[in-house]
N, C-alpha and C. Protein backbone atom coordinates (compact mmCIF):
# COMPACT_ATOMS: atom_id res chain seq x y z
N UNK A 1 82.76 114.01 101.04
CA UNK A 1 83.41 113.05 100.18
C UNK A 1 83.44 113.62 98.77
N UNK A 2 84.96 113.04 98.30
CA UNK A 2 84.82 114.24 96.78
C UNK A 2 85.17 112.75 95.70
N UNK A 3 84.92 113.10 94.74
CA UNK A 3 85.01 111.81 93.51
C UNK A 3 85.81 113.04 92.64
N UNK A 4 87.46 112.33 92.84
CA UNK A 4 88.53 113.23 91.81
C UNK A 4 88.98 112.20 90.43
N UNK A 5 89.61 113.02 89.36
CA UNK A 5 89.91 112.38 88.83
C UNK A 5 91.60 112.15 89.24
N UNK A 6 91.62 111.02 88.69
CA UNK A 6 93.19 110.63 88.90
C UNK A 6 94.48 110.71 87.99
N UNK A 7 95.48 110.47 88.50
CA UNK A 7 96.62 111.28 86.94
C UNK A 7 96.90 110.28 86.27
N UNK A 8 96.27 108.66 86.14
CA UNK A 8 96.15 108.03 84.99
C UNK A 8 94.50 108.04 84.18
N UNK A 9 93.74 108.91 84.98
CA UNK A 9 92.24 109.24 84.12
C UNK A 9 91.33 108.18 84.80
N UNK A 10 91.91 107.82 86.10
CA UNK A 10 90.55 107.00 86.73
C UNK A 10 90.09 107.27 87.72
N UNK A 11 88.89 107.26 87.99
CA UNK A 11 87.75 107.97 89.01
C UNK A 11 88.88 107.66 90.66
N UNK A 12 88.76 108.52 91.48
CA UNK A 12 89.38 107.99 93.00
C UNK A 12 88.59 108.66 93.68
N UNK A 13 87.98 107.56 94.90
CA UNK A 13 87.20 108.16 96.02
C UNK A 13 88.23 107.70 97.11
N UNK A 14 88.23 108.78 98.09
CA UNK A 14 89.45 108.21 99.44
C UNK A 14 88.70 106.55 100.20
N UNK A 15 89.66 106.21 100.42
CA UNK A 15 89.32 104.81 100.90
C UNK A 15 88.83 105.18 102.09
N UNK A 16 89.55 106.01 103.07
CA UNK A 16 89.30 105.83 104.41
C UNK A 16 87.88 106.19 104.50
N UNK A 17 87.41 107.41 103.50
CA UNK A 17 85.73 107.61 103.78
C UNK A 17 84.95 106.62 103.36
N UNK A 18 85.50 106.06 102.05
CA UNK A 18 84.34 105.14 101.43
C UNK A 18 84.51 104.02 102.71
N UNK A 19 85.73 103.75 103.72
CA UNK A 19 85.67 102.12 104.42
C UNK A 19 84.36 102.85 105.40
N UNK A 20 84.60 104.31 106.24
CA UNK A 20 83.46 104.78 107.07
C UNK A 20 82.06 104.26 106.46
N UNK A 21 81.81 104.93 105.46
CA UNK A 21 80.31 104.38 105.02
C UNK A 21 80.12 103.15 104.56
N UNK A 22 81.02 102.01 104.75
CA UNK A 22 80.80 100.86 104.28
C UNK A 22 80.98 100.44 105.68
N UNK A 23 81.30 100.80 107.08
CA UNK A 23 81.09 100.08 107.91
C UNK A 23 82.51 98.97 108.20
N UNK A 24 83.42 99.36 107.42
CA UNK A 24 84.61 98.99 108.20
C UNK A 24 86.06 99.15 108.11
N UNK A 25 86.93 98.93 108.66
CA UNK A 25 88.25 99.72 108.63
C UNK A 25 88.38 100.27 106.88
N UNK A 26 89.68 101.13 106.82
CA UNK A 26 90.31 100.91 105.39
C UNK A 26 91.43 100.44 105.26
N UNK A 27 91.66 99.58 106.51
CA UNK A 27 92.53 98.17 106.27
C UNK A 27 91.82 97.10 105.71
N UNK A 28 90.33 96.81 105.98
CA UNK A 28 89.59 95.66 105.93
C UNK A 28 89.10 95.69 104.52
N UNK A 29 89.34 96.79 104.27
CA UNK A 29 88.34 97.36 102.88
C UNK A 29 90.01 97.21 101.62
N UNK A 30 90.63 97.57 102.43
CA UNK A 30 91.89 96.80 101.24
C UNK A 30 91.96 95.35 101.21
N UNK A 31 91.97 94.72 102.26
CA UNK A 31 92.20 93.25 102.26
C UNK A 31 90.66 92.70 101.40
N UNK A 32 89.49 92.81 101.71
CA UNK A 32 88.50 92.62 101.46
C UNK A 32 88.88 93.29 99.50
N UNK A 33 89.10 93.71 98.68
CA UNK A 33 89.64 94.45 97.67
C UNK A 33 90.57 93.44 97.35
N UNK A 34 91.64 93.13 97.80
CA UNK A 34 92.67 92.29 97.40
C UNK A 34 92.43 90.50 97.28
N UNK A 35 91.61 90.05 98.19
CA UNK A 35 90.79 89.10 97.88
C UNK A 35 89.57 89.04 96.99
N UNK A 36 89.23 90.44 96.00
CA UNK A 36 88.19 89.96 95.03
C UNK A 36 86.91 90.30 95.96
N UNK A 37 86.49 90.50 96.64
CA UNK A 37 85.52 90.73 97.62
C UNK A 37 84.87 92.05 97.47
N UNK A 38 85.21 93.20 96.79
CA UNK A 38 84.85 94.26 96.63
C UNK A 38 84.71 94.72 94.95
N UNK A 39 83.50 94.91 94.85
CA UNK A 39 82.74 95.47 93.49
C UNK A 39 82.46 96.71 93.33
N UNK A 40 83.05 97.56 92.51
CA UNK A 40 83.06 98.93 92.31
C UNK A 40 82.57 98.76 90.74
N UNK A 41 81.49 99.74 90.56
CA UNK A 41 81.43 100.24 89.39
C UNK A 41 81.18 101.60 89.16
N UNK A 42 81.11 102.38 88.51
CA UNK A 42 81.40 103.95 88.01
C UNK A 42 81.13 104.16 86.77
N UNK A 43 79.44 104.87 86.79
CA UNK A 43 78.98 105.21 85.19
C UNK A 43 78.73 106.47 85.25
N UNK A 44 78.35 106.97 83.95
CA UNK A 44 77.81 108.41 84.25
C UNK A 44 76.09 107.99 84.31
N UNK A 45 75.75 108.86 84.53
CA UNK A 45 73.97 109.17 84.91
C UNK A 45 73.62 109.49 83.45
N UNK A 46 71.74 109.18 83.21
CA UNK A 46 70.95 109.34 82.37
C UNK A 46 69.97 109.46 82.83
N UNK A 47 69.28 110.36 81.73
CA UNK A 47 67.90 111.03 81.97
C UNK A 47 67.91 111.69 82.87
N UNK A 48 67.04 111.62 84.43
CA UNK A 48 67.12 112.50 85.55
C UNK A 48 68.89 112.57 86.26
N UNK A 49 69.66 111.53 86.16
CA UNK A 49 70.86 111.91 86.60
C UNK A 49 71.73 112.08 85.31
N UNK A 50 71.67 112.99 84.08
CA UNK A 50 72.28 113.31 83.45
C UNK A 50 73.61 114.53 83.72
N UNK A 51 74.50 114.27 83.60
CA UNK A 51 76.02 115.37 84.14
C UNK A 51 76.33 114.79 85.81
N UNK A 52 75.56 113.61 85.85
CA UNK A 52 75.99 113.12 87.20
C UNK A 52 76.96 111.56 86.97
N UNK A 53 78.06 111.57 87.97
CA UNK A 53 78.24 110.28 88.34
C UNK A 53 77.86 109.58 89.71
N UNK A 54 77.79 108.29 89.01
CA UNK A 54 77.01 107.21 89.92
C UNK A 54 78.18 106.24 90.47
N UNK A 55 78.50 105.91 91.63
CA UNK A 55 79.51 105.07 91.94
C UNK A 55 78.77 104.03 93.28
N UNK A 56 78.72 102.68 92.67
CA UNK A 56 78.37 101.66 93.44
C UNK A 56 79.24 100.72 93.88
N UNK A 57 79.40 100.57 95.19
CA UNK A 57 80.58 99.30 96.06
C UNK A 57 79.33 98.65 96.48
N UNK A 58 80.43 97.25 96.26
CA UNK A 58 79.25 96.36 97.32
C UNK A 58 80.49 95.71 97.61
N UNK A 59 80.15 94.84 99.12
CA UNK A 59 80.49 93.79 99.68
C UNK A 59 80.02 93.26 99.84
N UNK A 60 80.27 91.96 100.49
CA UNK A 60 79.77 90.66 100.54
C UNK A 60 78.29 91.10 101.68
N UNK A 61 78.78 91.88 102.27
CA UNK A 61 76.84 91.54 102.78
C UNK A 61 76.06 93.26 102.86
N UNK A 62 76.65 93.85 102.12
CA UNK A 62 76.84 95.71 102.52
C UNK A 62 77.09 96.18 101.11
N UNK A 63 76.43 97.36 101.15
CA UNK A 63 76.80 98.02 99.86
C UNK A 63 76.55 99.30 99.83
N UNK A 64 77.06 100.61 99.12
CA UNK A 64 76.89 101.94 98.74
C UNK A 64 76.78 102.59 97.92
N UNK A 65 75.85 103.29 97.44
CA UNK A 65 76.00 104.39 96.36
C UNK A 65 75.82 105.55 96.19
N UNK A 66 76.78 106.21 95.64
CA UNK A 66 76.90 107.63 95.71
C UNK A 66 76.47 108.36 94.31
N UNK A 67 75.71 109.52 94.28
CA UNK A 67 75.89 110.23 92.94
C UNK A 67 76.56 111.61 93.36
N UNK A 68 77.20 111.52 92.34
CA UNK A 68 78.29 113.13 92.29
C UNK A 68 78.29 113.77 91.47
N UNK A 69 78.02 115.21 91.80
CA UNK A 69 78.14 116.39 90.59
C UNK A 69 78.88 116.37 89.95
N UNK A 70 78.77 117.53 88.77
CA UNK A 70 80.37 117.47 87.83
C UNK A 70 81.34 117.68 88.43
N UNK A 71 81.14 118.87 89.44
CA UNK A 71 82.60 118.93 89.92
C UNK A 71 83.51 118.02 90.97
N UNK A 72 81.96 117.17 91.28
CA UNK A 72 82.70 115.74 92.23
C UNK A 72 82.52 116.01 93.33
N UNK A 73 81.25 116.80 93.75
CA UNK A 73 80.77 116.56 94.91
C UNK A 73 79.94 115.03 95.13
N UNK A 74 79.82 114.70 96.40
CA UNK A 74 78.70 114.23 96.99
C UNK A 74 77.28 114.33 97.25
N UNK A 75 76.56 114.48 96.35
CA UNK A 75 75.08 115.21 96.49
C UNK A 75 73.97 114.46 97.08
N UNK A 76 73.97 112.82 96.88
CA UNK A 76 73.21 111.93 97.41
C UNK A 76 73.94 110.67 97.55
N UNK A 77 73.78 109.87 98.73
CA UNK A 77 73.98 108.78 98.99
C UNK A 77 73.17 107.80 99.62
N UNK A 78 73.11 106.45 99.66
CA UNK A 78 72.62 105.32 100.19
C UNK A 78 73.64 104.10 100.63
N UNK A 79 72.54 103.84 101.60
CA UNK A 79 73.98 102.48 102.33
C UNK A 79 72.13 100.97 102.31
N UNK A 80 72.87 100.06 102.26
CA UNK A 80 72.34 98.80 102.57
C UNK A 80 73.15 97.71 102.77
C-alpha cells in the first residue's frame, strides 16, 4: 500500500486496499463515505514518528492506521 500525493495536493490511499484492511468491499467503503460514516484523518508524525505520516480511518465499529515513510511507503500498520 502506497500513500501518493494527489494533483490537487491531497494525500490518496487506493480505496480498494484501504476497503481490504478495513474488512469490506470498496463499494461499501464508498457508500459507508457518502453517508458520513467514514473518518479519515492524516497528520504528519512527531518525536519518534518524525518525517512520517500517520493516516487513521475508522468506521462505525472498525478502524485502521497506517504510518508511511517519506516516500509513501507502508512501514507499520494496525487494524481494530
Amino acid at each position: 500500500m502506497r500513500l501518493t500525493l494527489g494533483h490537487l495536493g491531497d494525500w490518496v490511499v487506493d480505496p480498494r486496499e484501504l476497503a481490504t484492511r478495513l474488512s469490506v468491499s470498496a463499494d461499501d467503503l464508498k457508500r459507508l463515505e457518502r453517508y458520513g460514516y467514514v473518518d479519515a484523518r492524516i497528520k504528519e508524525g512527531s518525536g519518534d514518528d518524525a518525517g512520517r505520516t500517520l493516516v487513521t480511518i475508522r468506521l462505525l465499529n472498525s478502524g485502521w492506521r497506517g504510518t508511511f515513510d517519506r516516500s509513501g511507503t507502508l512501514i507499520l500498520e494496525e487494524r481494530w
